[in-house]
C-alpha atoms as a PDB file:
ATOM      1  CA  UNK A   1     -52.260  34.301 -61.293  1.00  0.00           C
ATOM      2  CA  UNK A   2     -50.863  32.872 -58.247  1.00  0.00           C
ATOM      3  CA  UNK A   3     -52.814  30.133 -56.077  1.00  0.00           C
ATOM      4  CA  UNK A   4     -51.747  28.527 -52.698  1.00  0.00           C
ATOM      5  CA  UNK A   5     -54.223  25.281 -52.330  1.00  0.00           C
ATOM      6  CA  UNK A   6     -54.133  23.003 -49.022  1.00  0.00           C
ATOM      7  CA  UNK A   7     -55.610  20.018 -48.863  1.00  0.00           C
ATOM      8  CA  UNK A   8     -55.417  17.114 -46.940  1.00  0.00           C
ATOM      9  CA  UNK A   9     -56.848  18.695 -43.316  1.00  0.00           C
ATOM     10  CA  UNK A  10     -60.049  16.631 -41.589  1.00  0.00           C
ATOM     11  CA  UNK A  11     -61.137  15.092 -37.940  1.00  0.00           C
ATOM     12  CA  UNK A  12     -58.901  12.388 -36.540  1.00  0.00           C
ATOM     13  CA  UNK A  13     -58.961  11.293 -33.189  1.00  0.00           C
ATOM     14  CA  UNK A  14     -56.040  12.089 -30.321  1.00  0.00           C
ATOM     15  CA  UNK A  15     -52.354  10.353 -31.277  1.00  0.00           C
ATOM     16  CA  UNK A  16     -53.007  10.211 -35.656  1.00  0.00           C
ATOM     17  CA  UNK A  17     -51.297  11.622 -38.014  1.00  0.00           C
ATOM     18  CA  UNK A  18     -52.256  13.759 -41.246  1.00  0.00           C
ATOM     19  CA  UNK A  19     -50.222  14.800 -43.820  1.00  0.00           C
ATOM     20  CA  UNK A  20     -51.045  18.581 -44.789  1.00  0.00           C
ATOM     21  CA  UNK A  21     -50.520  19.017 -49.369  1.00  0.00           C
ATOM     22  CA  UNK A  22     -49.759  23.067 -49.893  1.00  0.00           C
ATOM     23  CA  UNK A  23     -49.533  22.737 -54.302  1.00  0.00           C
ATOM     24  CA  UNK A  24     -48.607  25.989 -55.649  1.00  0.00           C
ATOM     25  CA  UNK A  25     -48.831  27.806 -58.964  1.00  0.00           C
ATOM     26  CA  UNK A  26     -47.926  30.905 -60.561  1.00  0.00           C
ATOM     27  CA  UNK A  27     -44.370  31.882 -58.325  1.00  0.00           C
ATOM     28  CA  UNK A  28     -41.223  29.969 -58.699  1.00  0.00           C
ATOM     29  CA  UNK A  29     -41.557  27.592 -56.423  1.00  0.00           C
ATOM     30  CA  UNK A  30     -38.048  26.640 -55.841  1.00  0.00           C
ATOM     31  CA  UNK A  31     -36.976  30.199 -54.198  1.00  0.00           C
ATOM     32  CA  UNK A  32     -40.002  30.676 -51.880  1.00  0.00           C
ATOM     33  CA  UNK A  33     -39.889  30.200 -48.106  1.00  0.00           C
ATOM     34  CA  UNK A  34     -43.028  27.691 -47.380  1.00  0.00           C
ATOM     35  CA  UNK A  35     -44.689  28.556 -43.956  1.00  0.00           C
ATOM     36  CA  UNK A  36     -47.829  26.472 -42.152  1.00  0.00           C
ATOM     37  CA  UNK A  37     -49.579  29.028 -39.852  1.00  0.00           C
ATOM     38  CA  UNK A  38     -52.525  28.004 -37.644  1.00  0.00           C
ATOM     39  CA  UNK A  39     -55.267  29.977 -36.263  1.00  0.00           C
ATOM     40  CA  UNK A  40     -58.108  29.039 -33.607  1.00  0.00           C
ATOM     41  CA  UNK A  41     -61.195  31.952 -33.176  1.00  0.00           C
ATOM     42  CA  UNK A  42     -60.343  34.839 -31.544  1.00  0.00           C
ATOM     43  CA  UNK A  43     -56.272  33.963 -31.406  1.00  0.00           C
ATOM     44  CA  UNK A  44     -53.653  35.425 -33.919  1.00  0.00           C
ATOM     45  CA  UNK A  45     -52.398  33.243 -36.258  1.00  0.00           C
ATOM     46  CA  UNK A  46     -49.058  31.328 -35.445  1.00  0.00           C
ATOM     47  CA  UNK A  47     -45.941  30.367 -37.140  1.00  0.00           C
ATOM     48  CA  UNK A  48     -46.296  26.248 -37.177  1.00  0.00           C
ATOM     49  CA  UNK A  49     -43.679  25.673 -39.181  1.00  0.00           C
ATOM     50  CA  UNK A  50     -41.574  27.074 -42.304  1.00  0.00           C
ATOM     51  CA  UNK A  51     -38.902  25.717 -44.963  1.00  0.00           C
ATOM     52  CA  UNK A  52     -37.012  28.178 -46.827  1.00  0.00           C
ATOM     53  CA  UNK A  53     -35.179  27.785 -50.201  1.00  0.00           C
ATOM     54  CA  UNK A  54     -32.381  26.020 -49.270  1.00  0.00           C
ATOM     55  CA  UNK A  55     -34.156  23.740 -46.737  1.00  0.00           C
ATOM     56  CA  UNK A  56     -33.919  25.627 -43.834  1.00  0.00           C
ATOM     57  CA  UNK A  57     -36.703  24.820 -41.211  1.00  0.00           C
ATOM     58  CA  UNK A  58     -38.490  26.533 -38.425  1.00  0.00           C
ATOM     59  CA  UNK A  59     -40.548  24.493 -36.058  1.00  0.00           C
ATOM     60  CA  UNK A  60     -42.638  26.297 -33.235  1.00  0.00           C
ATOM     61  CA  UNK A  61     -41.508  24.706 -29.774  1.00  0.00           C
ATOM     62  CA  UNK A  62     -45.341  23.173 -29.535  1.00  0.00           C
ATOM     63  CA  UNK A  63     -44.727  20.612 -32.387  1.00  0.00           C
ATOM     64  CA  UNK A  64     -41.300  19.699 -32.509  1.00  0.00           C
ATOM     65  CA  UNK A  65     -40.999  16.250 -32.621  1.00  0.00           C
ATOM     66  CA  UNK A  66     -44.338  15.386 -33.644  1.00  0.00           C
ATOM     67  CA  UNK A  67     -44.918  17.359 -37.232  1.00  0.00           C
ATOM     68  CA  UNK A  68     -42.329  17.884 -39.870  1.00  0.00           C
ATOM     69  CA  UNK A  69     -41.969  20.358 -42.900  1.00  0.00           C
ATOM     70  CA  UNK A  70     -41.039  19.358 -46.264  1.00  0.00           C
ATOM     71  CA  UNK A  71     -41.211  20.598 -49.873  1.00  0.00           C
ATOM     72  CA  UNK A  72     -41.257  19.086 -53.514  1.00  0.00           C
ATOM     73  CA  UNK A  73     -39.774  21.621 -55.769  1.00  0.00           C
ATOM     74  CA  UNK A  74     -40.114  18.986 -58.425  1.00  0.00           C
ATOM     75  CA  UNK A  75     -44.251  18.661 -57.679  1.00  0.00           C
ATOM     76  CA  UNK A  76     -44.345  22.817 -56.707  1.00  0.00           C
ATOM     77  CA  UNK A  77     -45.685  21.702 -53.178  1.00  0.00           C
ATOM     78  CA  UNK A  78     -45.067  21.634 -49.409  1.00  0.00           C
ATOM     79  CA  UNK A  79     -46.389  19.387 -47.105  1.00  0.00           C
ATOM     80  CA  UNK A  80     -46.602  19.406 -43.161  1.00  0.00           C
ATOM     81  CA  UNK A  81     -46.653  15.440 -41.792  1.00  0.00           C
ATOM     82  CA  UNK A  82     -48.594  15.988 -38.256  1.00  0.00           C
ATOM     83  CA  UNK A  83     -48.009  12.816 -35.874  1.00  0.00           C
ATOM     84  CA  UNK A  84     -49.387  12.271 -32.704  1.00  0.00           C
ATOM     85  CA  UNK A  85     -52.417  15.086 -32.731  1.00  0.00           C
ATOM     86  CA  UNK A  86     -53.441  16.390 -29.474  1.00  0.00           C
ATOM     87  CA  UNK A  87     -56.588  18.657 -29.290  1.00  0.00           C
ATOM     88  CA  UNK A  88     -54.924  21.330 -28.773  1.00  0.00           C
ATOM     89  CA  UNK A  89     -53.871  21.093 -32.401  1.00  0.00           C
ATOM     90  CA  UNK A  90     -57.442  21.879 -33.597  1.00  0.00           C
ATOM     91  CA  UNK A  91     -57.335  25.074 -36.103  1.00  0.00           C
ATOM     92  CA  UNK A  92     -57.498  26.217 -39.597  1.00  0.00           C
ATOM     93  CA  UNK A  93     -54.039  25.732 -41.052  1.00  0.00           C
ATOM     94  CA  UNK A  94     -52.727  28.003 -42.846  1.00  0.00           C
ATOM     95  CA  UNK A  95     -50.099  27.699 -45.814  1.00  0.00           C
ATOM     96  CA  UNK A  96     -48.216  30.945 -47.086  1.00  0.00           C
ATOM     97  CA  UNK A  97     -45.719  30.517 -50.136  1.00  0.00           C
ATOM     98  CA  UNK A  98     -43.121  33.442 -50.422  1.00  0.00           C
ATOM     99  CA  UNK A  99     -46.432  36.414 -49.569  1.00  0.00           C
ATOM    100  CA  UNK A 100     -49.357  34.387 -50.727  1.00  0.00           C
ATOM    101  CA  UNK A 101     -52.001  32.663 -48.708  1.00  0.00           C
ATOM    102  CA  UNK A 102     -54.004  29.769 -49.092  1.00  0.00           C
ATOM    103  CA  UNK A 103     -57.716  29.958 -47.774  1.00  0.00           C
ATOM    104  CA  UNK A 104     -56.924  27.133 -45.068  1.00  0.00           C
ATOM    105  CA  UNK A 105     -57.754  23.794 -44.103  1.00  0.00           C
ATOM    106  CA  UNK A 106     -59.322  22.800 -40.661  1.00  0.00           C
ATOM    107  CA  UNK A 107     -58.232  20.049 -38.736  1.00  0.00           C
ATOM    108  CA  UNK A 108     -59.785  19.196 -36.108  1.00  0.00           C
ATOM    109  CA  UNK A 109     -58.331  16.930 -33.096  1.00  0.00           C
ATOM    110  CA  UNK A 110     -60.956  15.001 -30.871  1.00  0.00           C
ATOM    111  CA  UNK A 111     -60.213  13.307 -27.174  1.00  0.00           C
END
């Protein structure tokens, strides 16, 4: 049985940091592409960010140089390191692992 947890989402104020935990379980890890989505009501969800097998990284234009993508092959988990939150970060994030989603984590981003 496969599961996709996240952890690690909450309510910071403008300009923290959180560090998004994506652990994984029942796929080999090591050969899936990791991908943070987001989603705010009534939007589609969006591509954040994504890290494939051999370390190959997407970042959407909104968050590049502010949140990174990395993976633990060793620990079966991904993580997304968010610095300097704006509001406009506020949404359920999202991690996939190779086709399987997580049920989310909200972070929320006040002024």
């Amino acid at each position: 049985q496969v599961q996709v947890v996240e952890s690690g989402g909450g309510l910071v104020q403008a300009g923290e940091s959180l560090r998004l935990s994506c652990a994984v379980s029942g796929i080999t890890f090591s050969i899936a592409t990791v991908g943070w989505y987001r989603q705010v009501p009534a939007k589609q969800r969006e591509l954040v960010a994504s890290i494939s097998s051999d370390d190959s990284i997407t970042l959407a234009d909104s968050v590049k140089g502010r949140f990174t993508i990395s993976r633990d092959n060793a620990k079966n988990t991904g993580y997304l390191q968010m610095n300097s939150l704006q509001p406009e970060d506020t949404a359920v994030y999202y991690c996939k692992a190779w086709a399987f989603w997580g049920q989310g984590t909200q972070v929320t981003v006040s002024t």
